[in-house]
N, C-alpha and C. Protein backbone atom coordinates (compact mmCIF):
# COMPACT_ATOMS: atom_id res chain seq x y z
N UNK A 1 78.39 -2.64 -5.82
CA UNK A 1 78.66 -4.04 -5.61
C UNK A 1 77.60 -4.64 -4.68
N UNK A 2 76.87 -5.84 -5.14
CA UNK A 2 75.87 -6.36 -4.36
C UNK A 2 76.65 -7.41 -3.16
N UNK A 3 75.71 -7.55 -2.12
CA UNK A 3 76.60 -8.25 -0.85
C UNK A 3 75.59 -9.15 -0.09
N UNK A 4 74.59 -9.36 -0.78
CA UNK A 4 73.45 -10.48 -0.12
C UNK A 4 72.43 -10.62 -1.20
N UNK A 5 71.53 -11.96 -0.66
CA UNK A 5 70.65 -12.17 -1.88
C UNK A 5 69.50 -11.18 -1.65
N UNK A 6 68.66 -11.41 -3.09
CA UNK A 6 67.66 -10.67 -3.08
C UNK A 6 66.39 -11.71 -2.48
N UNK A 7 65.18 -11.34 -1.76
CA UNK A 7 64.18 -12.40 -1.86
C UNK A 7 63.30 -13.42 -2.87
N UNK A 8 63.55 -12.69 -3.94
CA UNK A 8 63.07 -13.24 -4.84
C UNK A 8 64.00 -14.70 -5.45
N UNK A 9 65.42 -13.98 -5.04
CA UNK A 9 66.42 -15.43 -4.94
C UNK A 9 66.13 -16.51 -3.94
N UNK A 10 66.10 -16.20 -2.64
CA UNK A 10 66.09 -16.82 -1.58
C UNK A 10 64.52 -17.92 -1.61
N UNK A 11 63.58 -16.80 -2.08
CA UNK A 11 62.34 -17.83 -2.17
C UNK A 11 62.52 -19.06 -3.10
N UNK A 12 63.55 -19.02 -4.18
CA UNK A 12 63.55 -19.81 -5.39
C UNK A 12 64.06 -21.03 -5.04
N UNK A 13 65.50 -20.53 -4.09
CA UNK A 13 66.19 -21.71 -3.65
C UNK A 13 65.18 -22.15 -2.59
N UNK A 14 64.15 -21.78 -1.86
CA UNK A 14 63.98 -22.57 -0.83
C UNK A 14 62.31 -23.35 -1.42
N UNK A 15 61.94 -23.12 -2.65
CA UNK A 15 61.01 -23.84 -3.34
C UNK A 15 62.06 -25.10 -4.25
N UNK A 16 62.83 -24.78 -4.51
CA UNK A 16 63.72 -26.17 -4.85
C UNK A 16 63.84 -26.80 -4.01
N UNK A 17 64.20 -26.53 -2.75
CA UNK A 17 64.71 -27.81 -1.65
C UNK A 17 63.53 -28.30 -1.41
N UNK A 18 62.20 -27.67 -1.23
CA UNK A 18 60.97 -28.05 -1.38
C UNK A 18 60.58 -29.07 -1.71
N UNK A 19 61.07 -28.91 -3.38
CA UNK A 19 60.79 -29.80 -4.58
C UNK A 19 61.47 -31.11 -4.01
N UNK A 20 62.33 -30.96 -3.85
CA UNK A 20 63.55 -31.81 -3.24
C UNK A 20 63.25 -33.09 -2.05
N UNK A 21 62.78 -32.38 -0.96
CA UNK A 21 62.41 -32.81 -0.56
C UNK A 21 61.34 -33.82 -0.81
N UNK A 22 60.42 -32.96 -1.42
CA UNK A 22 58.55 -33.71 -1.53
C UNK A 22 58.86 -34.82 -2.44
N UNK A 23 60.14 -34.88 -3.04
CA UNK A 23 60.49 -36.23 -4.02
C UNK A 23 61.09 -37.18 -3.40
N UNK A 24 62.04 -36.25 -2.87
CA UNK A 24 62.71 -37.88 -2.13
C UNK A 24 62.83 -38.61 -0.52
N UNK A 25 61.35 -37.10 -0.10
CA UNK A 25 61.00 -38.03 1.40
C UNK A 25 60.25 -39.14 1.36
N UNK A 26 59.14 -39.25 0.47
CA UNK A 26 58.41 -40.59 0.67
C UNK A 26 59.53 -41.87 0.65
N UNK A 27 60.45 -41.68 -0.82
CA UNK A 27 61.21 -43.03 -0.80
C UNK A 27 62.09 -43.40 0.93
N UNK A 28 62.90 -42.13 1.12
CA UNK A 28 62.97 -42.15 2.48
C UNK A 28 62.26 -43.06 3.50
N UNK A 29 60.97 -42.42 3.04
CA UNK A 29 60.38 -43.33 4.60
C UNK A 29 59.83 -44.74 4.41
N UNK A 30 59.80 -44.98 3.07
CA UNK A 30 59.31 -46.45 2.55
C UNK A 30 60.55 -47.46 2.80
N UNK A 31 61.97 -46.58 3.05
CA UNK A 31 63.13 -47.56 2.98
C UNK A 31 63.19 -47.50 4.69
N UNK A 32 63.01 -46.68 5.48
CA UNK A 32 63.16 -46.97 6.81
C UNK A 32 61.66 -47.84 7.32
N UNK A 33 60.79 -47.99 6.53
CA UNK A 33 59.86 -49.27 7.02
C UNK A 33 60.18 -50.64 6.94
N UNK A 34 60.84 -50.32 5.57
CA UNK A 34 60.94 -51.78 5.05
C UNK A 34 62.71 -52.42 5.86
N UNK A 35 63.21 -51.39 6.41
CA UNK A 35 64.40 -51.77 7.53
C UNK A 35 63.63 -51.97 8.83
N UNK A 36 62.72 -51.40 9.13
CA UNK A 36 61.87 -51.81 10.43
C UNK A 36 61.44 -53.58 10.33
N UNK A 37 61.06 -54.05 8.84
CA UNK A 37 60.39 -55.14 8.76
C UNK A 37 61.56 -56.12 8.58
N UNK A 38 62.60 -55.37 8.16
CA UNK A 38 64.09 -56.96 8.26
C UNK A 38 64.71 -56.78 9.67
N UNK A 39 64.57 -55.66 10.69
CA UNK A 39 64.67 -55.82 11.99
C UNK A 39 64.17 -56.49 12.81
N UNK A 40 62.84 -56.89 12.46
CA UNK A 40 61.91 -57.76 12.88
C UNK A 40 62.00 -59.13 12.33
N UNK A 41 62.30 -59.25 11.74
CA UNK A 41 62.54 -60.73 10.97
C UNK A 41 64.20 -61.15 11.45
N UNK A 42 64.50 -60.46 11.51
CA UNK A 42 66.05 -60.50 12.11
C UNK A 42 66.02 -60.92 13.95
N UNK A 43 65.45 -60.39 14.86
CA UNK A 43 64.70 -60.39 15.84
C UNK A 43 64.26 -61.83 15.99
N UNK A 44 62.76 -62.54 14.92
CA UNK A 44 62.44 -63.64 14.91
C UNK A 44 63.39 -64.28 14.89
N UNK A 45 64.08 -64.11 14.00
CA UNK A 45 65.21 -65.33 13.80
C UNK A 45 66.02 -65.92 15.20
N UNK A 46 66.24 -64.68 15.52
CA UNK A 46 67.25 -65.26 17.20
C UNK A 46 65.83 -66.04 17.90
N UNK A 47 64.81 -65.91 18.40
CA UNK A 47 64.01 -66.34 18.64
C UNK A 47 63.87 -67.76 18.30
N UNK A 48 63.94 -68.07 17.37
CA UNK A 48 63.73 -69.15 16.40
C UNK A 48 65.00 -69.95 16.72
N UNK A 49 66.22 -69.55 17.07
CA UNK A 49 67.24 -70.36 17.21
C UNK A 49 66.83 -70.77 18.73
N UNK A 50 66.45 -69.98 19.08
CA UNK A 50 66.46 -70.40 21.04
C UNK A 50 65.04 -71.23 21.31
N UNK A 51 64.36 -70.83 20.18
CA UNK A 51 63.39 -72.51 20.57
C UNK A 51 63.34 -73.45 19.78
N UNK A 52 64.47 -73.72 18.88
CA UNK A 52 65.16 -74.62 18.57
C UNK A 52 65.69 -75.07 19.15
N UNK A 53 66.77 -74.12 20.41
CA UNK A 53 67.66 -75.27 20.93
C UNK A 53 66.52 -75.81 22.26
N UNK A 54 65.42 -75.02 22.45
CA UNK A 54 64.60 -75.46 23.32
C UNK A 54 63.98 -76.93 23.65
N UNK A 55 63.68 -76.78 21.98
CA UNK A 55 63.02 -78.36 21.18
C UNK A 55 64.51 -79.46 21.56
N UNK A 56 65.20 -79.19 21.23
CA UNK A 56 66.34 -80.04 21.31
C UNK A 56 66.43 -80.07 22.51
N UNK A 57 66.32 -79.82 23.82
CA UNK A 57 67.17 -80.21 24.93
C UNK A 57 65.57 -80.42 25.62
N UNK A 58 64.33 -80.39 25.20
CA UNK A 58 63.36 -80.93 25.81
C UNK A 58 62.20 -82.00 24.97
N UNK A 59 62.89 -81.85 23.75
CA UNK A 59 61.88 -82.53 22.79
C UNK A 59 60.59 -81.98 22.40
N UNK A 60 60.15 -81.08 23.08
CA UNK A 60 58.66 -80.39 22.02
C UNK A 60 59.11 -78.86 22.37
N UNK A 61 58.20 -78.34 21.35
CA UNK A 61 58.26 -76.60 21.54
C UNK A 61 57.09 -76.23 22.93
N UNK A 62 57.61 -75.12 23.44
CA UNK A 62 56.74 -74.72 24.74
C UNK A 62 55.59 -74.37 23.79
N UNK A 63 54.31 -74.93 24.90
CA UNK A 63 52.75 -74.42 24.01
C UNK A 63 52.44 -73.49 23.97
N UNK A 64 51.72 -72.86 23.23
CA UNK A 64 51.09 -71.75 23.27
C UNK A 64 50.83 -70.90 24.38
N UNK A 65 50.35 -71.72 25.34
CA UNK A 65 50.12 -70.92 26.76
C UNK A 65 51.73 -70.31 27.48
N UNK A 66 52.59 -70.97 27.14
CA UNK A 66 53.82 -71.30 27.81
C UNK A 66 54.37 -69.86 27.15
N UNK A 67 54.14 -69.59 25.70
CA UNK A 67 54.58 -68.65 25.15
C UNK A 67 56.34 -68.68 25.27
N UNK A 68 56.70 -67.78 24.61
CA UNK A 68 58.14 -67.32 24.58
C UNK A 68 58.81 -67.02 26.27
N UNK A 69 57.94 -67.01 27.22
CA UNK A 69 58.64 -66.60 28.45
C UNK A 69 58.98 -68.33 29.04
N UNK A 70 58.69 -69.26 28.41
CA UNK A 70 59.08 -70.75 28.93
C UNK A 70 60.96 -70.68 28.55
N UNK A 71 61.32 -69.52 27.65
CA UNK A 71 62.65 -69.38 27.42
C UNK A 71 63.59 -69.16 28.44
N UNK A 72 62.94 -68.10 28.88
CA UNK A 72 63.10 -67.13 30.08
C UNK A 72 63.33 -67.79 31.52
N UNK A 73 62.71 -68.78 32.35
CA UNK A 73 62.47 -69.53 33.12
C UNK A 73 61.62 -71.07 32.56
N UNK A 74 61.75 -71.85 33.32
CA UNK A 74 61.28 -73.50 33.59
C UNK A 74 59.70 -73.10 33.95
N UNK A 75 58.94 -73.26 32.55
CA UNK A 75 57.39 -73.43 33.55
C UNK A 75 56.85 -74.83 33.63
N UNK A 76 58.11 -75.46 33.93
CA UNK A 76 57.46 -76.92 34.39
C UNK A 76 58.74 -78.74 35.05
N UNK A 77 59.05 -78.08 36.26
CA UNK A 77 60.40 -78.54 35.80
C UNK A 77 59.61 -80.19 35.44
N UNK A 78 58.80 -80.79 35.75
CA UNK A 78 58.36 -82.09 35.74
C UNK A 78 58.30 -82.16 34.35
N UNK A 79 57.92 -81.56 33.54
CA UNK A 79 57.90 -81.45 31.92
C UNK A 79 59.09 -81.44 31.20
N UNK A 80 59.94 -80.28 31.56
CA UNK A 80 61.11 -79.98 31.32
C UNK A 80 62.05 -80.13 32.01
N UNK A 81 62.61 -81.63 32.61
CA UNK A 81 64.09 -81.58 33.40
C UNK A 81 65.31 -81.53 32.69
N UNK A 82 65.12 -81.22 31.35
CA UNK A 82 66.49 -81.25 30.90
C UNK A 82 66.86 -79.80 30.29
N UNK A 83 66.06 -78.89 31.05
CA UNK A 83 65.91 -77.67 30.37
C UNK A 83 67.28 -77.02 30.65
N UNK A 84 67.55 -75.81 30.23
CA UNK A 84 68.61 -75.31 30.02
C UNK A 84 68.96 -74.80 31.75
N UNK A 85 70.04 -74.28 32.28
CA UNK A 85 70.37 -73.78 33.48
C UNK A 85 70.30 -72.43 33.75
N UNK A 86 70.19 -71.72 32.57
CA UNK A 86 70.19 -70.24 32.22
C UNK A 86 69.08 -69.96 31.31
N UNK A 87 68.40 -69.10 30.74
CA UNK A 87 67.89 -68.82 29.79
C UNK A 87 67.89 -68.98 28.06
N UNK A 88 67.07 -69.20 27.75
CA UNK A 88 67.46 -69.59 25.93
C UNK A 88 68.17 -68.22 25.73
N UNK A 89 67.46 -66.60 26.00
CA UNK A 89 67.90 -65.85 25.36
C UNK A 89 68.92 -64.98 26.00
N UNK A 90 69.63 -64.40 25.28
CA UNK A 90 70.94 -63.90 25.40
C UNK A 90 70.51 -62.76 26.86
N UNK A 91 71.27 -62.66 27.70
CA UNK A 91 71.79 -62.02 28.60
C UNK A 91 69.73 -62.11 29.57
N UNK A 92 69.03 -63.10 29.05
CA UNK A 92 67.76 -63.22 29.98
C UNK A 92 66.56 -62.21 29.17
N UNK A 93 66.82 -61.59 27.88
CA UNK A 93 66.12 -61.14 27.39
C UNK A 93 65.17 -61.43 26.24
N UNK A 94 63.98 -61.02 26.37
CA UNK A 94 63.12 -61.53 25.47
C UNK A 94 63.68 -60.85 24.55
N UNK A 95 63.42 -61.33 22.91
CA UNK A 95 63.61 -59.92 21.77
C UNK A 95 62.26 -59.29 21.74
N UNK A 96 62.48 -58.29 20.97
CA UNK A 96 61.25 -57.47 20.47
C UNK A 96 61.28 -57.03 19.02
N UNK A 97 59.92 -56.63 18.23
CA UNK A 97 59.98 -56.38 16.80
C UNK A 97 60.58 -55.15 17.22
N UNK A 98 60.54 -54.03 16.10
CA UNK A 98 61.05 -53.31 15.70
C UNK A 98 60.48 -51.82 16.43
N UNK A 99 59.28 -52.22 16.59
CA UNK A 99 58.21 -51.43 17.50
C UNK A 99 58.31 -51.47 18.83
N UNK A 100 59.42 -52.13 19.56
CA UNK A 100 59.32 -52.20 20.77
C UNK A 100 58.08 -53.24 21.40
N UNK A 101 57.42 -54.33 20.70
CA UNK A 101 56.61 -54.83 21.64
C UNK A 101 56.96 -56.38 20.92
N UNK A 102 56.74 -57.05 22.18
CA UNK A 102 56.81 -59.04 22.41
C UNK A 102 56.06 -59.12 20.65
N UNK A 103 56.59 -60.56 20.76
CA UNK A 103 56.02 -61.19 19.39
C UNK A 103 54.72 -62.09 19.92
N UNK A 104 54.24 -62.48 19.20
CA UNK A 104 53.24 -63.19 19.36
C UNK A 104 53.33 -64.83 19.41
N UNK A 105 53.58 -65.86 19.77
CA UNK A 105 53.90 -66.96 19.60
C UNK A 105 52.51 -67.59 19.58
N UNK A 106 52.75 -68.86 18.30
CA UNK A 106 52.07 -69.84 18.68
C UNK A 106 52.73 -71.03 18.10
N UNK A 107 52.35 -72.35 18.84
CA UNK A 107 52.94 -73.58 18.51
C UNK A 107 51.80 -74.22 18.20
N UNK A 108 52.55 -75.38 17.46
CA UNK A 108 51.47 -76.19 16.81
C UNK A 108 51.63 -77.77 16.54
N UNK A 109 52.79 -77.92 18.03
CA UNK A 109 53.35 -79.16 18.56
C UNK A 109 54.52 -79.42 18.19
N UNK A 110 54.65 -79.45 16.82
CA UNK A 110 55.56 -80.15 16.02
C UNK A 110 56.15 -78.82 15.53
N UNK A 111 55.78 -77.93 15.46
CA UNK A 111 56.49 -76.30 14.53
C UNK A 111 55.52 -75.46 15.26
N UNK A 112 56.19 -73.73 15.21
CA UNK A 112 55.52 -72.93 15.63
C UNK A 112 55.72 -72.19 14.69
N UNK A 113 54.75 -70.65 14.77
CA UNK A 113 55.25 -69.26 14.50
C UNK A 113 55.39 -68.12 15.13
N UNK A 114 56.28 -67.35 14.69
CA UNK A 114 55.56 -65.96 15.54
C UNK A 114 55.53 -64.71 14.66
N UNK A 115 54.82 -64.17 15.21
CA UNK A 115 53.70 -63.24 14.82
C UNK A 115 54.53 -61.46 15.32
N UNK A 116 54.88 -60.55 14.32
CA UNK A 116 54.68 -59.10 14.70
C UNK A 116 53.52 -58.37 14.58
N UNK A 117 52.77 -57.47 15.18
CA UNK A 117 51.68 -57.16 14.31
C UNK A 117 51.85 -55.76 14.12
N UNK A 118 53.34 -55.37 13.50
CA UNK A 118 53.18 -54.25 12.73
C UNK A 118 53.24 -52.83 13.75
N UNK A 119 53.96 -51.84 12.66
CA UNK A 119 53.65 -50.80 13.79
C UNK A 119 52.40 -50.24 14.50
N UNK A 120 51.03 -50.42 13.41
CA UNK A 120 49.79 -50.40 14.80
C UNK A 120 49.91 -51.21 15.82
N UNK A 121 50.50 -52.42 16.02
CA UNK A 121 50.54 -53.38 17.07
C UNK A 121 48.87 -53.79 17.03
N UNK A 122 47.98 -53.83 15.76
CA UNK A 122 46.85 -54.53 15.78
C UNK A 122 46.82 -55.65 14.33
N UNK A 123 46.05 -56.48 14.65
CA UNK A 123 45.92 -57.48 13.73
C UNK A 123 45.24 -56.89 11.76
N UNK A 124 46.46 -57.52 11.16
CA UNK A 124 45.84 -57.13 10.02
C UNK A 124 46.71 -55.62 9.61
N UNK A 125 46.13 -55.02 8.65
CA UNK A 125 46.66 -53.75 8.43
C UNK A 125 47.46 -54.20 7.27
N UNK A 126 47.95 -52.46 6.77
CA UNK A 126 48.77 -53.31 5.08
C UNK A 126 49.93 -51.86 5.34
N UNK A 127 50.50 -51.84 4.14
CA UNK A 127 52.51 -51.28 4.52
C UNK A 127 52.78 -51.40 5.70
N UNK A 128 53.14 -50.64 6.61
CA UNK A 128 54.26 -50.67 7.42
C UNK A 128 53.15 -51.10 9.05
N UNK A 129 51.99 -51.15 8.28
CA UNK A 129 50.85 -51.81 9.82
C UNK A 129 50.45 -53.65 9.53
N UNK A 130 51.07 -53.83 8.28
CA UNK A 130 51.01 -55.06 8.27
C UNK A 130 51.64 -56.22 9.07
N UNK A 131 51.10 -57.55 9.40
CA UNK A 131 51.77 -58.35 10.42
C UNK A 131 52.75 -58.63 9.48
N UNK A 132 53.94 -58.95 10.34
CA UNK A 132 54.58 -59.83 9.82
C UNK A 132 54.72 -61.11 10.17
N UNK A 133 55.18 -62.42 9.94
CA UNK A 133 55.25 -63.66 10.20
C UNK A 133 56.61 -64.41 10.35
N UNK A 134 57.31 -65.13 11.33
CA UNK A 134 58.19 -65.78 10.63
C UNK A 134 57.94 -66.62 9.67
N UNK A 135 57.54 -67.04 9.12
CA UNK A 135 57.55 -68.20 7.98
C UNK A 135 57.40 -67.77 6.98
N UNK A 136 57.21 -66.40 7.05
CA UNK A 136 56.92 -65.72 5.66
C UNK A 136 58.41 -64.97 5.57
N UNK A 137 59.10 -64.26 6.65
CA UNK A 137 60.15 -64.31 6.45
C UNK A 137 61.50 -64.80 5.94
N UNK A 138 61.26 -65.78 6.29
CA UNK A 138 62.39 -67.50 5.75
C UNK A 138 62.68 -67.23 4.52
N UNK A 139 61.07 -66.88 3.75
CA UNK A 139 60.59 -67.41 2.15
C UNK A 139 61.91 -66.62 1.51
């Protein structure tokens, strides 16, 4: 009576899981990028509401220089006296993409965007190093 495998078994099953694997890790990791990139767009979005209500309780979006930390604190109370008493963002925190790093803001008086740049965190790049945009998000 036999009571364990032989190696020639054991190698077989562990070239199937192999197989197994080498097929269905790429999709794997193409679906946890493309959840990295609606985390980030998800992210913008709260962003996007809090300098909305920004625009609304001061009438223009903070400039470019002012960046996303004009959320955070008053960089001007002479500019902004009707600014909020607390912070735009929830509990005083900036968001972040998906990568752990600030977005990129820019305004353009009347509308802004902001900018991820991907898990390299450099400009440009394509799958999962590509920027992302809010406005391309929205679409």
């Amino acid at each position: 009576m036999r009571k364990a495998f032989s190696l020639i078994e054991l190698l077989i099953v562990i070239a199937i899981l192999g197989l197994l694997v080498g097929m269905i890790g790429p999709a794997l990791i193409d679906q946890f990028s493309k959840a990295k990139q609606k985390i980030t767009c998800t992210q913008m979005g709260g962003a996007s509401q809090a300098l909305d209500m920004f625009k609304l309780e001061n009438g223009v979006y903070p400039t470019t220089d002012e960046g996303l930390e004009a959320l955070i604190s008053n960089p001007d109370t002479d500019k902004y006296p009707n600014y909020s008493s607390g912070s735009y963002f929830q509990k005083g925190k900036m968001p972040k993409d998906a990568w752990k790093r600030k977005f990129e803001y820019i305004s353009t008086g009347n509308d802004f965007d902001l900018i991820s740049l991907g898990a390299d965190g450099k400009e440009g790049g394509e799958g999962e190093s590509s920027d992302i945009y809010l406005s391309k998000c929205q679409k």
